[in-house]
C-alpha atoms as a PDB file:
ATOM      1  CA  UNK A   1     -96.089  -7.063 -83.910  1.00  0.00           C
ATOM      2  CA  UNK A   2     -95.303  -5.758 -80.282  1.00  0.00           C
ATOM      3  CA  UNK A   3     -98.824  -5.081 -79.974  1.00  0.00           C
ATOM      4  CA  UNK A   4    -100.369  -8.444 -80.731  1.00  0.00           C
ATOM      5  CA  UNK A   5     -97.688  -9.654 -78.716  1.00  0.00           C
ATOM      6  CA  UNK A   6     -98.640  -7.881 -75.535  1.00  0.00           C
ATOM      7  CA  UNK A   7    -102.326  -8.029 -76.129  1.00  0.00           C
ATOM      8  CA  UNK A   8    -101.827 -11.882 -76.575  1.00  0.00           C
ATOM      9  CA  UNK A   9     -99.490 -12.062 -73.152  1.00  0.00           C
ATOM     10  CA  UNK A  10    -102.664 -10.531 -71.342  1.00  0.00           C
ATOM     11  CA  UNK A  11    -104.996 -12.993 -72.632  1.00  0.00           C
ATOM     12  CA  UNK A  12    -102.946 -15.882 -71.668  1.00  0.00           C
ATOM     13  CA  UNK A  13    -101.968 -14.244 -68.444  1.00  0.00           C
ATOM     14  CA  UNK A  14    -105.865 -13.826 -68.020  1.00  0.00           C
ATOM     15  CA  UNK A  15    -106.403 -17.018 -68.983  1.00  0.00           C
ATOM     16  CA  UNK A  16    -104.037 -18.805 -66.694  1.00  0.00           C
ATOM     17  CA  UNK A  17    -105.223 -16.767 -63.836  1.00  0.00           C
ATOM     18  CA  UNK A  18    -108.742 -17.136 -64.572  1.00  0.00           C
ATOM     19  CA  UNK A  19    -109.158 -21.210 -65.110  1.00  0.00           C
ATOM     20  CA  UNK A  20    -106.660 -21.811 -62.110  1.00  0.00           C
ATOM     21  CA  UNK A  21    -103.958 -23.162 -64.084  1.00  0.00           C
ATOM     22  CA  UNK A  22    -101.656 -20.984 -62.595  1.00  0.00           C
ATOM     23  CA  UNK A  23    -100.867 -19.079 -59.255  1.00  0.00           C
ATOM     24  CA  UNK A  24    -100.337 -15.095 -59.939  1.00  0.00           C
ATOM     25  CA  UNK A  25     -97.425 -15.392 -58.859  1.00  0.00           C
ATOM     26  CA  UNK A  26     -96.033 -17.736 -61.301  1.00  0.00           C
ATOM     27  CA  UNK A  27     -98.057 -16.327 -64.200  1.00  0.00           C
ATOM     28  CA  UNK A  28     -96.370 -12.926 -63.766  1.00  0.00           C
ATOM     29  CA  UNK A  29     -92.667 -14.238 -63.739  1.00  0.00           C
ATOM     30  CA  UNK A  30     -93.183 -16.875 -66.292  1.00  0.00           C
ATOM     31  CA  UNK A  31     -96.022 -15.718 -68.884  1.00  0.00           C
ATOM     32  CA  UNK A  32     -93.841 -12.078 -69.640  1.00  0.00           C
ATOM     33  CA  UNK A  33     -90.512 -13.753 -69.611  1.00  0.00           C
ATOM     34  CA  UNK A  34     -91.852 -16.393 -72.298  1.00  0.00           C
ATOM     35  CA  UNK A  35     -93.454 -13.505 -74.493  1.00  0.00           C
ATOM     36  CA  UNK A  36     -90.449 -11.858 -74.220  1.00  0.00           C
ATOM     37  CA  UNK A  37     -88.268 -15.155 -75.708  1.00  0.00           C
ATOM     38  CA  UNK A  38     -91.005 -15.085 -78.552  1.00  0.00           C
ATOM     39  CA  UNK A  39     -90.371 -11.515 -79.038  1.00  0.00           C
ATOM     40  CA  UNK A  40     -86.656 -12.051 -79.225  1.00  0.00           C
ATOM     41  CA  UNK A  41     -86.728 -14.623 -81.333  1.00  0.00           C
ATOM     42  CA  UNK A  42     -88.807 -12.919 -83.942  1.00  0.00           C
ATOM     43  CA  UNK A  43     -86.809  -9.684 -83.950  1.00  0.00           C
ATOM     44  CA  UNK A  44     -83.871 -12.027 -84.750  1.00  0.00           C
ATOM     45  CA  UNK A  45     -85.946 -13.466 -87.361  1.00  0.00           C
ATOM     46  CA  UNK A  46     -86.563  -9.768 -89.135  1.00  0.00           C
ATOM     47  CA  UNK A  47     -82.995  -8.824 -87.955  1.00  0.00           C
ATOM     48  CA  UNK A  48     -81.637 -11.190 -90.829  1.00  0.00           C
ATOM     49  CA  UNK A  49     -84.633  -9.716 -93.102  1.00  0.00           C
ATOM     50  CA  UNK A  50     -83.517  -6.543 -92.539  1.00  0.00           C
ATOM     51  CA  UNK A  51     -79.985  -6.232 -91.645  1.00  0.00           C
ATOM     52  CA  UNK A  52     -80.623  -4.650 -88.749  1.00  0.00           C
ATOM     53  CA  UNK A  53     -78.389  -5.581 -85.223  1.00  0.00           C
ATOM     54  CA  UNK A  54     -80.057  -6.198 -82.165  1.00  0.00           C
ATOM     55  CA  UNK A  55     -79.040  -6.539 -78.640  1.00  0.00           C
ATOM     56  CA  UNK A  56     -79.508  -9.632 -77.136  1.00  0.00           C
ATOM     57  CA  UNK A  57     -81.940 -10.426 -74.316  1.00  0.00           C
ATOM     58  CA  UNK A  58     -80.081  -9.836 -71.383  1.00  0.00           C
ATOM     59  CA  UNK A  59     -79.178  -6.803 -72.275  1.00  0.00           C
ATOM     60  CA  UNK A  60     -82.592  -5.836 -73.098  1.00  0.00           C
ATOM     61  CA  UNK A  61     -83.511  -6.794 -69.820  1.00  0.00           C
ATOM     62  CA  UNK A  62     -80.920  -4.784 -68.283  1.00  0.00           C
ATOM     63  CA  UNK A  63     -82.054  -1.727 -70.132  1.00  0.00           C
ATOM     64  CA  UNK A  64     -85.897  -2.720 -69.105  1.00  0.00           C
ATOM     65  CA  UNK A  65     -84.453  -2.922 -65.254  1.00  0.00           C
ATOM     66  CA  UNK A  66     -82.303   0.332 -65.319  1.00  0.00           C
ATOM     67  CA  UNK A  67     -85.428   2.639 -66.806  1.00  0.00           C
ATOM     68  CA  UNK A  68     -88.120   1.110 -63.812  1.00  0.00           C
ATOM     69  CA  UNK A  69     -85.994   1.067 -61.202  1.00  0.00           C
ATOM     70  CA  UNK A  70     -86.414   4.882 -60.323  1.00  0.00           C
ATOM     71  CA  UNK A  71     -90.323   4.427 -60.423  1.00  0.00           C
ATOM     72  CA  UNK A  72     -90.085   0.569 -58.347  1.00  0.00           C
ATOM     73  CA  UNK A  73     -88.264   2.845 -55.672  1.00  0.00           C
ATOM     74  CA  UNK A  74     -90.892   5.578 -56.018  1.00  0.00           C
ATOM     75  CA  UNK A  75     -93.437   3.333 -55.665  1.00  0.00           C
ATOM     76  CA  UNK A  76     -92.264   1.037 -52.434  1.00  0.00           C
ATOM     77  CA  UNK A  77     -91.170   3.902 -50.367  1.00  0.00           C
ATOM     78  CA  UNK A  78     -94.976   5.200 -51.060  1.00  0.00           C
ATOM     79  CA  UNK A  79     -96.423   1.802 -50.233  1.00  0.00           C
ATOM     80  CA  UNK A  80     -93.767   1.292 -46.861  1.00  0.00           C
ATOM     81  CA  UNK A  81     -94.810   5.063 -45.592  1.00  0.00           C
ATOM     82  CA  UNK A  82     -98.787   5.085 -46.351  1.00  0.00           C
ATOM     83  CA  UNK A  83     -98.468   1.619 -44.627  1.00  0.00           C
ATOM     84  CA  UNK A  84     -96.634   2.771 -41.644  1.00  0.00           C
ATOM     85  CA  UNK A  85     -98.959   5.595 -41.110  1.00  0.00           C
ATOM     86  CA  UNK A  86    -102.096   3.842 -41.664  1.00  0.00           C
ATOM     87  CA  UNK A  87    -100.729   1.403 -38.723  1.00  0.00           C
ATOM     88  CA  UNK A  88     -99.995   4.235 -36.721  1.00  0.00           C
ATOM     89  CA  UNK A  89    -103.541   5.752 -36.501  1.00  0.00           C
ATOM     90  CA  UNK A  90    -102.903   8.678 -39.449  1.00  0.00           C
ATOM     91  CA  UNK A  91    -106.719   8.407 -40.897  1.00  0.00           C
ATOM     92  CA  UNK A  92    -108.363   7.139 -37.532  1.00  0.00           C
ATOM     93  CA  UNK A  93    -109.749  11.156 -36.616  1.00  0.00           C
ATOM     94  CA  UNK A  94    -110.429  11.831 -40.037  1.00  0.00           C
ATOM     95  CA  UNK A  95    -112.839   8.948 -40.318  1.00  0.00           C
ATOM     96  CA  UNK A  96    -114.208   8.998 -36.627  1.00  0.00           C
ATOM     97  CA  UNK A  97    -114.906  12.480 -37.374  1.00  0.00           C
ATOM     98  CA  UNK A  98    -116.645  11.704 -40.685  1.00  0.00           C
ATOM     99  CA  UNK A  99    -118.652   8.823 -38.935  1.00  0.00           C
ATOM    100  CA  UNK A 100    -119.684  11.707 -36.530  1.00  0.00           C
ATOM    101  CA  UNK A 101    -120.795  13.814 -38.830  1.00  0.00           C
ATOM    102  CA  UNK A 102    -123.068  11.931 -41.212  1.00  0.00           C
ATOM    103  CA  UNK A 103    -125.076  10.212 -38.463  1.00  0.00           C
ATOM    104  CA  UNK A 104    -128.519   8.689 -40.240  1.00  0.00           C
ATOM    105  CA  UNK A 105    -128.301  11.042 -42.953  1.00  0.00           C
ATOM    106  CA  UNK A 106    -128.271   9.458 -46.282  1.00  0.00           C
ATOM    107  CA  UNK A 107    -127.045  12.471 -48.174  1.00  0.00           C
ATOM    108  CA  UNK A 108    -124.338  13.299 -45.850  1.00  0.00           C
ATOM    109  CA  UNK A 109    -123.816   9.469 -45.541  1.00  0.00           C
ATOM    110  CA  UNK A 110    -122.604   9.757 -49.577  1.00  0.00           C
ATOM    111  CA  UNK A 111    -120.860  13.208 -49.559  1.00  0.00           C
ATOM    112  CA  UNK A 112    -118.702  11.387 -46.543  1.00  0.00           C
ATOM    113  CA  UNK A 113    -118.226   8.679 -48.433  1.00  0.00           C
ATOM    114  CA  UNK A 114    -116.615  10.638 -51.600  1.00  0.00           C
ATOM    115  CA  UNK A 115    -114.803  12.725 -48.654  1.00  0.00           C
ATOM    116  CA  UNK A 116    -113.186   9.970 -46.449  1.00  0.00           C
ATOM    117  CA  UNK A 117    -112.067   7.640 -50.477  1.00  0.00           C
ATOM    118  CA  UNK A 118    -110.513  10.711 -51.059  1.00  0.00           C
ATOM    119  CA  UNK A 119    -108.706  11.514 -48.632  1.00  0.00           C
ATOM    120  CA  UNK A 120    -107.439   7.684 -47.778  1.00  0.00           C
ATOM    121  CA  UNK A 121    -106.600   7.272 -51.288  1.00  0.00           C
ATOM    122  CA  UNK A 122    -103.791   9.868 -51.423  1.00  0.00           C
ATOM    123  CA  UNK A 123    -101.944   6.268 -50.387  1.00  0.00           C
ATOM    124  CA  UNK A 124    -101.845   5.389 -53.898  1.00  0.00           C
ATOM    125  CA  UNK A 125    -102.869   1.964 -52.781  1.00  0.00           C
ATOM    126  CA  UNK A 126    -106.215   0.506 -53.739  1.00  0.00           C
ATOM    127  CA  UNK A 127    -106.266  -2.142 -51.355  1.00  0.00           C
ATOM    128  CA  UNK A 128    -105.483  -0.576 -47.871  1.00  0.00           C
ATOM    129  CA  UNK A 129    -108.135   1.978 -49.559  1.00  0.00           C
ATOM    130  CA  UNK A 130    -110.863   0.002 -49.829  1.00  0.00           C
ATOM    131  CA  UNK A 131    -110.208  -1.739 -46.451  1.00  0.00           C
ATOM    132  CA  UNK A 132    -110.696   1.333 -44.470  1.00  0.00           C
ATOM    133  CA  UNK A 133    -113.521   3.018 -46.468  1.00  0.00           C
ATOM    134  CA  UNK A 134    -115.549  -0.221 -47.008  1.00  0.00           C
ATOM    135  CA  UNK A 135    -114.901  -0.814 -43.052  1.00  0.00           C
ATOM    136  CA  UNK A 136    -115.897   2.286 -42.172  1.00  0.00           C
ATOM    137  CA  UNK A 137    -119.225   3.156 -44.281  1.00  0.00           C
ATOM    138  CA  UNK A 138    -120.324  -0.183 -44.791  1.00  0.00           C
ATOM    139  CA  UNK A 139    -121.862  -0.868 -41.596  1.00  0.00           C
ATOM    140  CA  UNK A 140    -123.667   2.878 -42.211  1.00  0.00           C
ATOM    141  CA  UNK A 141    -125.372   1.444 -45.500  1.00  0.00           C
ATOM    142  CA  UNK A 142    -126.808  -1.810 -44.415  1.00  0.00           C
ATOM    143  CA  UNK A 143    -128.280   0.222 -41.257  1.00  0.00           C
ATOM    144  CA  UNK A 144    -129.819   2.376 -42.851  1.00  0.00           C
ATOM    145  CA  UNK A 145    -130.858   0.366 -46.083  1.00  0.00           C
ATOM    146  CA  UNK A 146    -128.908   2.351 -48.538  1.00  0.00           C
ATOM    147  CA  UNK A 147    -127.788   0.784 -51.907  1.00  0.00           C
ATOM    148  CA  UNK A 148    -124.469  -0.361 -51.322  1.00  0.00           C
ATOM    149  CA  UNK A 149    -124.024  -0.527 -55.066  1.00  0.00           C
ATOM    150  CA  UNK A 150    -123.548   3.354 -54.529  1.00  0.00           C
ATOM    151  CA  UNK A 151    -120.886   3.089 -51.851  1.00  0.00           C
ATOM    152  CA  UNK A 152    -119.184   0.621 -54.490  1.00  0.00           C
ATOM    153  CA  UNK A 153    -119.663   3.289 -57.340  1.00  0.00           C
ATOM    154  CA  UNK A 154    -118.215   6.382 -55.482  1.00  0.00           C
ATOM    155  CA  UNK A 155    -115.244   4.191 -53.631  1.00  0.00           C
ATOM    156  CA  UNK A 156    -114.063   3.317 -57.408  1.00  0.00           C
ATOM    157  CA  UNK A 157    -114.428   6.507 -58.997  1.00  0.00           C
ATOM    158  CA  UNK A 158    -112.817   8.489 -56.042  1.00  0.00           C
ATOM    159  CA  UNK A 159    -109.856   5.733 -56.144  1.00  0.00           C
ATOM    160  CA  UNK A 160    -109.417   6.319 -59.971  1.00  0.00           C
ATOM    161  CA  UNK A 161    -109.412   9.873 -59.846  1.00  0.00           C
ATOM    162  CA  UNK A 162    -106.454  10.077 -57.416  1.00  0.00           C
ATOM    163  CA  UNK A 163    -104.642   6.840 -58.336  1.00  0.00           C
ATOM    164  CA  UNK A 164    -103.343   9.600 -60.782  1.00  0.00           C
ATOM    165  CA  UNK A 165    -101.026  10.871 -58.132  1.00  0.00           C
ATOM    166  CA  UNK A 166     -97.104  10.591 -59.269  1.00  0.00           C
ATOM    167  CA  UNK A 167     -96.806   7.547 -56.499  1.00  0.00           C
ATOM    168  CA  UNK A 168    -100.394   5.888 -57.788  1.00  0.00           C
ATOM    169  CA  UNK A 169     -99.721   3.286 -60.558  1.00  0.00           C
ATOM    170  CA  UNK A 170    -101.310   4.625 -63.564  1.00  0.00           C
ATOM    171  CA  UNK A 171     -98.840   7.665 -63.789  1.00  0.00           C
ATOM    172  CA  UNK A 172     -95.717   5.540 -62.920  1.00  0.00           C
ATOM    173  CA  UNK A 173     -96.366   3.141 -65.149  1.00  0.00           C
ATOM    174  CA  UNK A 174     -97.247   5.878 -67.900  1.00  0.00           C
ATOM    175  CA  UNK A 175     -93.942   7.749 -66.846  1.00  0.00           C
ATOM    176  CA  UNK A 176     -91.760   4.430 -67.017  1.00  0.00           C
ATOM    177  CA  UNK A 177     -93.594   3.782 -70.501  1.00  0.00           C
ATOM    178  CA  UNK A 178     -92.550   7.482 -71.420  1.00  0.00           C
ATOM    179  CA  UNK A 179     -88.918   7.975 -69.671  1.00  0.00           C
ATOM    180  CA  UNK A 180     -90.038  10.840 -68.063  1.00  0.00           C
ATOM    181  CA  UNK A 181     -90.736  12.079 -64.479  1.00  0.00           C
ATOM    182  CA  UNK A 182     -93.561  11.649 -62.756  1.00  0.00           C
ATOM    183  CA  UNK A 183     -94.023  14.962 -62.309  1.00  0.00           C
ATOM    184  CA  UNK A 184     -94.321  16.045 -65.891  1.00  0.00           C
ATOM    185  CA  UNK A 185     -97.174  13.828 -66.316  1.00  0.00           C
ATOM    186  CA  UNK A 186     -99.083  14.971 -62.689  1.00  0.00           C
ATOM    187  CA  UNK A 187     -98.392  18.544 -62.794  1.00  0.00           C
ATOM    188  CA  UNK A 188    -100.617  19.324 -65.621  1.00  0.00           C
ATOM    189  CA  UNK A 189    -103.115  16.995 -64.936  1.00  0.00           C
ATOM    190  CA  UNK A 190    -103.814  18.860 -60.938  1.00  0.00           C
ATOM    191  CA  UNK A 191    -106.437  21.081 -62.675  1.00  0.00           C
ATOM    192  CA  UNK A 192    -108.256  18.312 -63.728  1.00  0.00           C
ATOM    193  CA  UNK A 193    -107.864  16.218 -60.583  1.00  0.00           C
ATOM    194  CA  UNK A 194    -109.621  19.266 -59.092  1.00  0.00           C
ATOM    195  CA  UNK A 195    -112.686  19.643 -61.301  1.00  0.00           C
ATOM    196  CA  UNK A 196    -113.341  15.657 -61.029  1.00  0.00           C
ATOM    197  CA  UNK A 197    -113.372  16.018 -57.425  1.00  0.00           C
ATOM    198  CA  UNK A 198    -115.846  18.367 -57.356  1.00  0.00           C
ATOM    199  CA  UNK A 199    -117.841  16.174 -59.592  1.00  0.00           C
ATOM    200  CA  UNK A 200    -117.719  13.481 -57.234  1.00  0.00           C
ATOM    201  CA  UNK A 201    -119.040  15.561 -54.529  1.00  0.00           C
ATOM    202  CA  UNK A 202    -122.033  16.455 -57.008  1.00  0.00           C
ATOM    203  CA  UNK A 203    -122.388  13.274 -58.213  1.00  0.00           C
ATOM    204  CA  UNK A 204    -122.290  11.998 -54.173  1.00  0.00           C
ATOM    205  CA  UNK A 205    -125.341  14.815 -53.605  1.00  0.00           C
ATOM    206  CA  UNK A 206    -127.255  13.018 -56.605  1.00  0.00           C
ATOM    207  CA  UNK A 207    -127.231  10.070 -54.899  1.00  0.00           C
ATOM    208  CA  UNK A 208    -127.287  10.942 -51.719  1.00  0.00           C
ATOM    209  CA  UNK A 209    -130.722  12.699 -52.609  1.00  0.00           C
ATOM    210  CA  UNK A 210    -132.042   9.730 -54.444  1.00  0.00           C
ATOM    211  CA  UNK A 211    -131.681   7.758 -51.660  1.00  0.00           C
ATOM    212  CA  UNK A 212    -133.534  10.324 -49.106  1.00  0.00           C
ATOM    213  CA  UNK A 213    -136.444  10.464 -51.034  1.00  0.00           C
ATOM    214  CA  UNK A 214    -136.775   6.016 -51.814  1.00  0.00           C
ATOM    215  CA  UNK A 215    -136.246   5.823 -47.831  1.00  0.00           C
ATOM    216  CA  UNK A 216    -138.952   8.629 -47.289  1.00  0.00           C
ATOM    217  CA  UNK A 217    -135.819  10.720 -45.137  1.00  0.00           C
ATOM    218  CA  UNK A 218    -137.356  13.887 -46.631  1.00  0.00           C
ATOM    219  CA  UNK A 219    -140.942  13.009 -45.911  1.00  0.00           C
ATOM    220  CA  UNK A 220    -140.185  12.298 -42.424  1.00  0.00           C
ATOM    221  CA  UNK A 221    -138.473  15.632 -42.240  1.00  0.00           C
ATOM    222  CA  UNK A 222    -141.281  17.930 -43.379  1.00  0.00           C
ATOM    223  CA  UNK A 223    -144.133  16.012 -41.425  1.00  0.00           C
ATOM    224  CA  UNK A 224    -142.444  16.275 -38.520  1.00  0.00           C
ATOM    225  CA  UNK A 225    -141.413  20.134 -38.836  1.00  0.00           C
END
């Protein structure tokens, strides 16, 4: 029942968002908060069924407030600190050097694209990620004619891969979900993190070849050696 209830809050959530009906904003105080009426009203309804006692609402949403607070903290200290150090110039060498580096080469071009995602999105924060790797490498792309659909590709699979950090959202939601620490969920998972790294980077020289050889880079290369 709590599954078709929270599938069904997503739909309508989607739904409201979608068709314009409602702001985000409103959708994600009132659409969970109306579920969760629906969902105390039929646990009533099987409480008489089967004898069973159940706290009321508030006190559900108490409990529900008490076990997220710890990862809300988490989570706005890491957004308030990646925030202050992005305005304070923490990635500006990293990606002037990067910019440096890769020049007109489309196969460095990609390997500095996986490099510089990576890197930024140790933030945890999608958003400020994309805003300084799309800034930066976009300009490279449509200079040099390079399929931007790749830049798009490796931005979203870097940002996956380390949105798995303990301050990213997929492993403090899955620790609130769980009651457990952060930790216990990352630490394991830092092996890996590593390996799909280092797929990115091969995946990046894929691409980074294809794209050499449909602009003729290579060509050029041995002609004029």
């Amino acid at each position: 029942m709590l599954t078709l209830l929270g599938v069904g809050m997503i739909l309508c959530f989607m739904y409201l968002i979608m068709s314009k009906r409602l702001s985000p904003i409103i959708a994600l105080i009132l659409i969970p908060f109306i579920f969760s009426l629906i969902a105390w009203g039929l646990g009533h309804y099987f409480e008489s069924l089967s004898h069973i006692e159940l706290k009321g609402l508030s006190e559900m949403m108490l409990d529900g407030i008490k076990k997220l607070a710890p990862t809300g903290v988490m989570l706005l200290f890491a957004i308030l600190y990646f925030a202050l150090m992005i305005d304070a110039g923490l990635f500006d060498p990293p990606v002037k050097w990067i910019l440096k580096k890769v020049k007109g080469d489309p196969l460095k071009i990609t390997l500095g694209t996986v490099f510089l995602t990576t890197l930024v999105s140790l933030d945890g924060d999608g958003s400020t990620t994309y805003m300084i790797c799309v800034a930066a490498m976009l300009p490279l792309y449509q200079r040099l004619g390079m399929n931007t659909l790749i830049m798009t590709a490796l931005m979203l699979l870097c940002s996956g891969v380390m949105n798995l950090t303990p301050w990213g959202g997929p492993t403090a939601r899955a620790a609130s979900a769980l009651q457990v620490d952060p930790s216990h969920i990352f630490v394991p998972m830092i092996l890996p993190i590593a390996i799909s790294i280092g797929w990115l980077f091969f995946l990046a020289y894929l691409y980074g070849r294809y794209e050499q050889k449909r602009l003729g880079v290579i060509e050029l290369e041995s002609h004029h050696g």
